[in-house]
N, C-alpha and C. Protein backbone atom coordinates (compact mmCIF):
# COMPACT_ATOMS: atom_id res chain seq x y z
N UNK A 1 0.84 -1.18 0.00
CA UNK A 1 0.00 0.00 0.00
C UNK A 1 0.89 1.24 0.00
N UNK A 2 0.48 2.26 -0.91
CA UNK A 2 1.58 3.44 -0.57
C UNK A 2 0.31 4.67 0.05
N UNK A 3 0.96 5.24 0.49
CA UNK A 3 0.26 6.76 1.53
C UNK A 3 1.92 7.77 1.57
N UNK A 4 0.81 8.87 1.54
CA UNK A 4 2.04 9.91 1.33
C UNK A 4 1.86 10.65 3.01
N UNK A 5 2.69 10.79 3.23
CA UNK A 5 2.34 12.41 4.47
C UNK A 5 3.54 12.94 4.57
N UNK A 6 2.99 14.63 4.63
CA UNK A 6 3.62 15.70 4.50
C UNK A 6 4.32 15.82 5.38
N UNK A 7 5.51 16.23 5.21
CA UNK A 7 6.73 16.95 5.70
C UNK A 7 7.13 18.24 5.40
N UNK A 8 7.48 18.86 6.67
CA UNK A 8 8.06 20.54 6.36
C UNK A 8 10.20 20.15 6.24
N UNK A 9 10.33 18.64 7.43
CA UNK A 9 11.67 18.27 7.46
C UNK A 9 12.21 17.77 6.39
N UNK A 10 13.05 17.81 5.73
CA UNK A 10 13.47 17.37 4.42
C UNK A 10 14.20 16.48 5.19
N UNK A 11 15.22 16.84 5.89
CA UNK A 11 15.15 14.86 6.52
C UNK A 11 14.30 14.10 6.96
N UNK A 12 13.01 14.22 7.10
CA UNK A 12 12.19 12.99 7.43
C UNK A 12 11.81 12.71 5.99
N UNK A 13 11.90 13.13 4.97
CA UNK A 13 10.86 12.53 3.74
C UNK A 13 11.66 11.70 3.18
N UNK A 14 11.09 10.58 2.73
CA UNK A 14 11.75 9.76 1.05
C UNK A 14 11.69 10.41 0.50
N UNK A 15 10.57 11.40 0.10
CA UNK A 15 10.36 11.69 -1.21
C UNK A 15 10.27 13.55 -1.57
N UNK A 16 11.19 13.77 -2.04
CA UNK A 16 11.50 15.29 -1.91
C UNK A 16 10.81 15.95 -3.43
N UNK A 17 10.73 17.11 -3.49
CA UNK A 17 10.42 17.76 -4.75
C UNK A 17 11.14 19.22 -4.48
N UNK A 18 11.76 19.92 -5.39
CA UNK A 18 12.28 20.91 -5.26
C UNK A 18 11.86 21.52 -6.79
N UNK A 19 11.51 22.87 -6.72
CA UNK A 19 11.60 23.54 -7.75
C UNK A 19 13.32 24.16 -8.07
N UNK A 20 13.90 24.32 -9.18
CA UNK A 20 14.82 24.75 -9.91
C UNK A 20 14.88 25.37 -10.75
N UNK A 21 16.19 26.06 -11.10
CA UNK A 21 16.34 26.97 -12.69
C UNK A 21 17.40 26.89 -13.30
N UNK A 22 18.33 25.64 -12.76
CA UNK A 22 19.22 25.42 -13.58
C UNK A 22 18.90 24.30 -14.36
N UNK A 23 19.64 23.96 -15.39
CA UNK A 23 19.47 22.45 -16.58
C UNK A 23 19.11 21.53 -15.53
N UNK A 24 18.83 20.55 -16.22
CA UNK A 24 18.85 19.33 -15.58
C UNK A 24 18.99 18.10 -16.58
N UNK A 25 20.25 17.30 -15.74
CA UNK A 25 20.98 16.68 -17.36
C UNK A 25 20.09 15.53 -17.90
N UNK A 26 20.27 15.12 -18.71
CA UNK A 26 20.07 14.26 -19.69
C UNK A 26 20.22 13.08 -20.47
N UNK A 27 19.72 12.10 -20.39
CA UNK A 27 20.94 10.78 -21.21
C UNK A 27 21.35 11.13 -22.66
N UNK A 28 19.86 11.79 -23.30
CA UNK A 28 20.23 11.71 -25.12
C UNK A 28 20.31 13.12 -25.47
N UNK A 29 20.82 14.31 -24.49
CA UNK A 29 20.65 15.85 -25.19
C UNK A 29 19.34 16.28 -24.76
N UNK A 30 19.16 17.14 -25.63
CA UNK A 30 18.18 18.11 -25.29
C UNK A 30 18.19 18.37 -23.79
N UNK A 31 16.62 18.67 -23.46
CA UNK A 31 15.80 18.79 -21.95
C UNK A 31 14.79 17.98 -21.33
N UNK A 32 15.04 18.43 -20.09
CA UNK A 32 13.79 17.58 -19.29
C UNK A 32 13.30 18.83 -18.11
N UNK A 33 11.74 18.70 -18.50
CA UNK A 33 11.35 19.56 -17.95
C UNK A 33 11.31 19.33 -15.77
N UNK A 34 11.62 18.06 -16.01
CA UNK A 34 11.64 17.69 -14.21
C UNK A 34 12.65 15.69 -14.80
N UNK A 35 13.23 15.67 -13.15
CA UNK A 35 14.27 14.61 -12.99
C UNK A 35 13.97 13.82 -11.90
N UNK A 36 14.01 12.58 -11.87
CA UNK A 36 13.54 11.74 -10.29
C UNK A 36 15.21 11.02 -10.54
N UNK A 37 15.61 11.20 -9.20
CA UNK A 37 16.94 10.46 -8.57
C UNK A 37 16.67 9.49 -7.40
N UNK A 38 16.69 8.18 -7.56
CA UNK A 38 16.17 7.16 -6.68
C UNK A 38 17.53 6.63 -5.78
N UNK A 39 17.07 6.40 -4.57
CA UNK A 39 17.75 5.30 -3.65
C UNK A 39 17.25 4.32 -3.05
N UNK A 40 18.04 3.01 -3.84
CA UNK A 40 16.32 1.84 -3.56
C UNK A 40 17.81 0.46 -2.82
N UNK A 41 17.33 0.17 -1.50
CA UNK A 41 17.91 -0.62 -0.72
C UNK A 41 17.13 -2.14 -0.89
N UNK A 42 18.21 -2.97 -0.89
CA UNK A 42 17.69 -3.99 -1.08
C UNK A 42 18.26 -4.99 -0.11
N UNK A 43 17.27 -6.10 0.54
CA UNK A 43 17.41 -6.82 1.89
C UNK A 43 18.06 -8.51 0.98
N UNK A 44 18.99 -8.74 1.39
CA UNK A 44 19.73 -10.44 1.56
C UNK A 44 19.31 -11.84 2.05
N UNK A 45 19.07 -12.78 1.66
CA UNK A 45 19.38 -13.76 2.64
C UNK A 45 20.51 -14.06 3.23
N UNK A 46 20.32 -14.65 4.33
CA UNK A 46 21.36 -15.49 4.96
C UNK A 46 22.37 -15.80 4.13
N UNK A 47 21.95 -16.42 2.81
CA UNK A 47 23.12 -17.57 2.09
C UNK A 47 22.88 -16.54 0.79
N UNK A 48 22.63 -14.83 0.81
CA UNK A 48 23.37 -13.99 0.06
C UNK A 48 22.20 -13.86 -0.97
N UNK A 49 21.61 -14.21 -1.40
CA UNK A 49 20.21 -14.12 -2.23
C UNK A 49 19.89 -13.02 -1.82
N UNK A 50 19.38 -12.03 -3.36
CA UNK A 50 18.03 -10.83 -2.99
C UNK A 50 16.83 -11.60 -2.30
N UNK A 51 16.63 -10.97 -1.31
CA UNK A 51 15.23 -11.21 -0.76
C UNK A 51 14.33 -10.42 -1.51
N UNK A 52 14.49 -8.77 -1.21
CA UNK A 52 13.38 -7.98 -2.14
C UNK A 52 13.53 -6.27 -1.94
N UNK A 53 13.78 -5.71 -2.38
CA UNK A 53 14.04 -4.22 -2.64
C UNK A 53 13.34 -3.21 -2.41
N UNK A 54 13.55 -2.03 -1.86
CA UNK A 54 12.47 -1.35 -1.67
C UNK A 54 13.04 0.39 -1.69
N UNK A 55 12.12 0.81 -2.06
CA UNK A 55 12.73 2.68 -2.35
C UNK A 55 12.50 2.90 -0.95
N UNK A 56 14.40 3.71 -0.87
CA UNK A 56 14.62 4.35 -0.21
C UNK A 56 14.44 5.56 -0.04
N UNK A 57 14.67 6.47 -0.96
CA UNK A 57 14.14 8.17 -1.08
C UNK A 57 14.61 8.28 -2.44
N UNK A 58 13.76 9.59 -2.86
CA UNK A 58 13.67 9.77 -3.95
C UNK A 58 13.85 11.65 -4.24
N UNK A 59 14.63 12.05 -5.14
CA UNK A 59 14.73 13.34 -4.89
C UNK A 59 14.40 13.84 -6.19
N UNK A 60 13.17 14.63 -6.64
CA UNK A 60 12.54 15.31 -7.73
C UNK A 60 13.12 16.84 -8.12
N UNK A 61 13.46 17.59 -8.99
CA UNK A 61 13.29 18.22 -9.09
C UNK A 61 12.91 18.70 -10.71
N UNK A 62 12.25 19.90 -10.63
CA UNK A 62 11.22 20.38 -11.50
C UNK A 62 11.76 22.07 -11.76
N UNK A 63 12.02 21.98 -13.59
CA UNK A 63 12.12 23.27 -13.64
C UNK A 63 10.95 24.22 -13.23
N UNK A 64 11.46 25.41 -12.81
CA UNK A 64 10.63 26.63 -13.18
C UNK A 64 10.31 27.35 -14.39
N UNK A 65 11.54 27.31 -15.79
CA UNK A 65 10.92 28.00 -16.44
C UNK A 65 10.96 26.60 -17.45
N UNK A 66 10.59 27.15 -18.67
CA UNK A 66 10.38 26.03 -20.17
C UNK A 66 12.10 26.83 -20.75
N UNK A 67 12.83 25.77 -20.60
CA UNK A 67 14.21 25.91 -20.81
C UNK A 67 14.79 27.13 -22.72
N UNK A 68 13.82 26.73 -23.48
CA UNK A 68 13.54 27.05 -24.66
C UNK A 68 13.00 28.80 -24.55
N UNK A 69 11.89 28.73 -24.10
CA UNK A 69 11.34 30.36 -23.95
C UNK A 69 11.79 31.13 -22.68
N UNK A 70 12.47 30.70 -21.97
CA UNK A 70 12.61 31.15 -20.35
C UNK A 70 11.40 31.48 -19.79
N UNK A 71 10.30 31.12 -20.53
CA UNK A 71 8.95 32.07 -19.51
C UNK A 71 8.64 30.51 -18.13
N UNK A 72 8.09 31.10 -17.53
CA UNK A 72 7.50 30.51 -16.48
C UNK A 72 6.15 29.35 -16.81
N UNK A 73 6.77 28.23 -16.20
CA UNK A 73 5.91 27.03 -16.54
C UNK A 73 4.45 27.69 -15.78
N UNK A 74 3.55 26.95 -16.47
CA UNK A 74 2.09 27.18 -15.47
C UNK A 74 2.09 26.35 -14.49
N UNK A 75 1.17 26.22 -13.71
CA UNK A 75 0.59 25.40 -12.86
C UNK A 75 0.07 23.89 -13.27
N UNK A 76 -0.57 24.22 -14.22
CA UNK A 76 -1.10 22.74 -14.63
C UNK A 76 0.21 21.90 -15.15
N UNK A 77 0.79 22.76 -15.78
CA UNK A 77 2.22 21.82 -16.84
C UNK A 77 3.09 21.61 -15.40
N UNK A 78 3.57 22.40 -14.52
CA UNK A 78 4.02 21.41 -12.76
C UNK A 78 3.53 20.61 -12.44
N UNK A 79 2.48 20.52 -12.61
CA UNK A 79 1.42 19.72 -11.67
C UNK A 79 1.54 17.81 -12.47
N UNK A 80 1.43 18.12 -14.10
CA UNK A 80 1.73 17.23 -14.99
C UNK A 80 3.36 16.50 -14.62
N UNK A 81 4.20 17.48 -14.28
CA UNK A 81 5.64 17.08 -14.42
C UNK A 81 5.56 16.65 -13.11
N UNK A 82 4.93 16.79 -11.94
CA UNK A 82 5.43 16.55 -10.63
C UNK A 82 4.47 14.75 -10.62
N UNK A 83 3.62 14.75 -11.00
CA UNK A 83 2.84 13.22 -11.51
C UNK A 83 3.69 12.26 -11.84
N UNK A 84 4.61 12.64 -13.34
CA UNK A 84 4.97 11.86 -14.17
C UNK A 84 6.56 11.62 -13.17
N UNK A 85 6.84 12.30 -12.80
CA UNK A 85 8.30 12.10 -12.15
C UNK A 85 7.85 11.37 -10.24
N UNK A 86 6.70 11.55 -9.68
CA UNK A 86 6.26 10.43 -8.37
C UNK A 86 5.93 9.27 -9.74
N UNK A 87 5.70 9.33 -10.62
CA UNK A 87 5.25 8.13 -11.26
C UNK A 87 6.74 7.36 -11.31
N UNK A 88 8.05 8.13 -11.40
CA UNK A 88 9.15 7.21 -11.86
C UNK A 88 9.62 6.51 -10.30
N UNK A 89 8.93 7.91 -9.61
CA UNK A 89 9.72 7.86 -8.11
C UNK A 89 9.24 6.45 -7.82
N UNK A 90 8.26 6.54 -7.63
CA UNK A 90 7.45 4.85 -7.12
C UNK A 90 7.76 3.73 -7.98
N UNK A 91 8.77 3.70 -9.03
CA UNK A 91 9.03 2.46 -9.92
C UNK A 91 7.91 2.54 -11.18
N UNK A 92 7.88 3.28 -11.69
CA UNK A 92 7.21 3.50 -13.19
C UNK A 92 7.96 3.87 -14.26
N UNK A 93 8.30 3.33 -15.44
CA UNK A 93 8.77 3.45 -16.72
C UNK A 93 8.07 4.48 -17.44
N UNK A 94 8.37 4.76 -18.59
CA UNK A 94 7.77 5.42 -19.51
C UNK A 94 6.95 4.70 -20.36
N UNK A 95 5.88 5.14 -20.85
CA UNK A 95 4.42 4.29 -21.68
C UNK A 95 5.21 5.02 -22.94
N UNK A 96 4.34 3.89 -24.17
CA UNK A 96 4.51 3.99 -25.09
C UNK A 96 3.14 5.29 -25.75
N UNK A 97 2.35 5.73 -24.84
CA UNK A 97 0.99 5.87 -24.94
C UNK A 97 1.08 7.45 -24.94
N UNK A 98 1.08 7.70 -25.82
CA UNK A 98 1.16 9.94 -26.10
C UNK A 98 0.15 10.25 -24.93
N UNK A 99 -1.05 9.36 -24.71
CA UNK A 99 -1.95 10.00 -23.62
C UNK A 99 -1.86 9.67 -22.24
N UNK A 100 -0.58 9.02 -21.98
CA UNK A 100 -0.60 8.29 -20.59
C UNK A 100 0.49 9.71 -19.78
N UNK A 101 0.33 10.14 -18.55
CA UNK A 101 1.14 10.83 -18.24
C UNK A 101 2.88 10.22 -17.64
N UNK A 102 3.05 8.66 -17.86
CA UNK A 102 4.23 8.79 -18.18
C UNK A 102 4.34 8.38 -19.60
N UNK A 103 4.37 8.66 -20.45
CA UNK A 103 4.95 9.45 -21.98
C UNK A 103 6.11 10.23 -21.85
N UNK A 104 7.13 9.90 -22.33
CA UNK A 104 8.30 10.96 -22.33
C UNK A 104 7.91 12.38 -22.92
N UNK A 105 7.75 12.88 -22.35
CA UNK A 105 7.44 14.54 -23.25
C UNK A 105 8.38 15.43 -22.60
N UNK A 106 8.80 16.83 -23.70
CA UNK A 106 9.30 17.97 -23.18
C UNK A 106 7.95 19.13 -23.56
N UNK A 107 6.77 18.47 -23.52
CA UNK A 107 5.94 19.45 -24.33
C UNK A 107 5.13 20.14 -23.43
N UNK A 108 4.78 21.56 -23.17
CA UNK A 108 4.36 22.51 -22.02
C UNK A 108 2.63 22.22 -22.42
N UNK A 109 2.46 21.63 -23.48
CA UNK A 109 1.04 22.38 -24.15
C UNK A 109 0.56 20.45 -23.55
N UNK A 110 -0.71 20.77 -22.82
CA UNK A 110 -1.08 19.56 -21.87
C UNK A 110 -1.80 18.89 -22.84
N UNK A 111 -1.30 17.97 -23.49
CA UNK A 111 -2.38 16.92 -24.50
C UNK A 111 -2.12 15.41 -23.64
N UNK A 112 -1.85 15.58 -22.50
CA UNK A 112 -1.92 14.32 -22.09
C UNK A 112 -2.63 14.24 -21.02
N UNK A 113 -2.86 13.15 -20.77
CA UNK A 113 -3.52 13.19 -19.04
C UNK A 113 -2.78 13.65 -18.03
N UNK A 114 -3.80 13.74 -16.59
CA UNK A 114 -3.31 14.59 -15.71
C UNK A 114 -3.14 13.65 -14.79
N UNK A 115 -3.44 12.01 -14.81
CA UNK A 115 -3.48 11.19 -13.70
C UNK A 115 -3.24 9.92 -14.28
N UNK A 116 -2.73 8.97 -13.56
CA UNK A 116 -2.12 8.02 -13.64
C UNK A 116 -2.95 6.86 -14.90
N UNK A 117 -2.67 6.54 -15.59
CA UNK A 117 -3.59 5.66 -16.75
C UNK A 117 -3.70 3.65 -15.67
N UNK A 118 -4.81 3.44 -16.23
CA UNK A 118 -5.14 2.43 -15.66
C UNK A 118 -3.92 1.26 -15.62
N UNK A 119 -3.22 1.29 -16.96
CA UNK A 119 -1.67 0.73 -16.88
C UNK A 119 -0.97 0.79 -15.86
N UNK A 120 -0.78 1.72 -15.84
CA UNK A 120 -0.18 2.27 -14.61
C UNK A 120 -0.40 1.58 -13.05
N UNK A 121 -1.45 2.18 -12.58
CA UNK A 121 -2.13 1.60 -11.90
C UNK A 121 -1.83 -0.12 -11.58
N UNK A 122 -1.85 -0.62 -12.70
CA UNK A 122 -1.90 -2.15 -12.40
C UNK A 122 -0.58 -2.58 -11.96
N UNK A 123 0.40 -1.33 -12.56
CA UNK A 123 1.83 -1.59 -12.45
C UNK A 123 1.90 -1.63 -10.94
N UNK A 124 1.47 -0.44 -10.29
CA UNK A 124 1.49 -0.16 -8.97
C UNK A 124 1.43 -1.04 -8.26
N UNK A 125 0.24 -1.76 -8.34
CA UNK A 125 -0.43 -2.63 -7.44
C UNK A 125 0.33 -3.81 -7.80
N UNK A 126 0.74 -4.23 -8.70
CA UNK A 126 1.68 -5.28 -8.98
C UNK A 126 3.23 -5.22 -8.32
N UNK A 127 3.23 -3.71 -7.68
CA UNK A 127 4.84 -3.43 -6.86
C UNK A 127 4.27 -3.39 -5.68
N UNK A 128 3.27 -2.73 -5.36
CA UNK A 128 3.03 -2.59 -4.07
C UNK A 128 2.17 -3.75 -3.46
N UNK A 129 1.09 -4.33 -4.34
CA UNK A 129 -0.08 -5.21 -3.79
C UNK A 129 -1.26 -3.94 -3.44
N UNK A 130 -2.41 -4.85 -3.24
CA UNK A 130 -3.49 -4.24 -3.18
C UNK A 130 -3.83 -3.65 -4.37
């Protein structure tokens, strides 16, 4: 089961989000409008076997402006980027699906959904249960 609760301590959270205005790098060039950086610990057996893995913290951050125009992202296009990047935080890939909000996009103009696609979802519950 996952549940979120708020923190003002940035040391108590796994899961951080920071707004930014510098780049944020890249594997293939270009941009990314927001970045998830994971730390995921994983428990042993006795005789050295993975038992089973689990996220440790996760640190987001999200431009402020659209790297291209310098103007200031809106609200809804954060709101999109802060989704799709808890979507990586929690163990989610990128969809092949232009309408799923994880879709790789650098695109400000919202043609995708704003919430997790039922895919998704199943993924979840297939990491987490329930």
């Amino acid at each position: 089961m996952i549940s979120f609760t708020y923190t003002d301590k940035k040391e108590d959270a796994q899961i951080t989000i920071s707004p930014t205005d510098g780049a944020l790098p890249t594997s293939g060039g270009g941009f990314v409008l927001g970045i998830t950086s994971t730390k995921v610990r994983t428990n042993y057996t006795n005789d050295g076997k993975e038992k089973d893995s689990y996220l440790s913290s996760a640190d987001i951050k999200i431009l402020r402006r659209d790297p291209r125009t310098k103007l200031k992202l809106t609200g809804p296009v954060v709101y999109s980027v802060i989704i799709h990047e808890l979507g990586h935080a929690l163990g989610l890939g990128h969809s092949p699906n232009k309408e799923d909000i994880m879709y790789p996009s650098t695109s400000t103009d919202l043609k995708k959904a704003e919430t997790i696609s039922n895919a998704d979802l199943k993924t979840l519950k297939m990491l987490y249960g329930k």
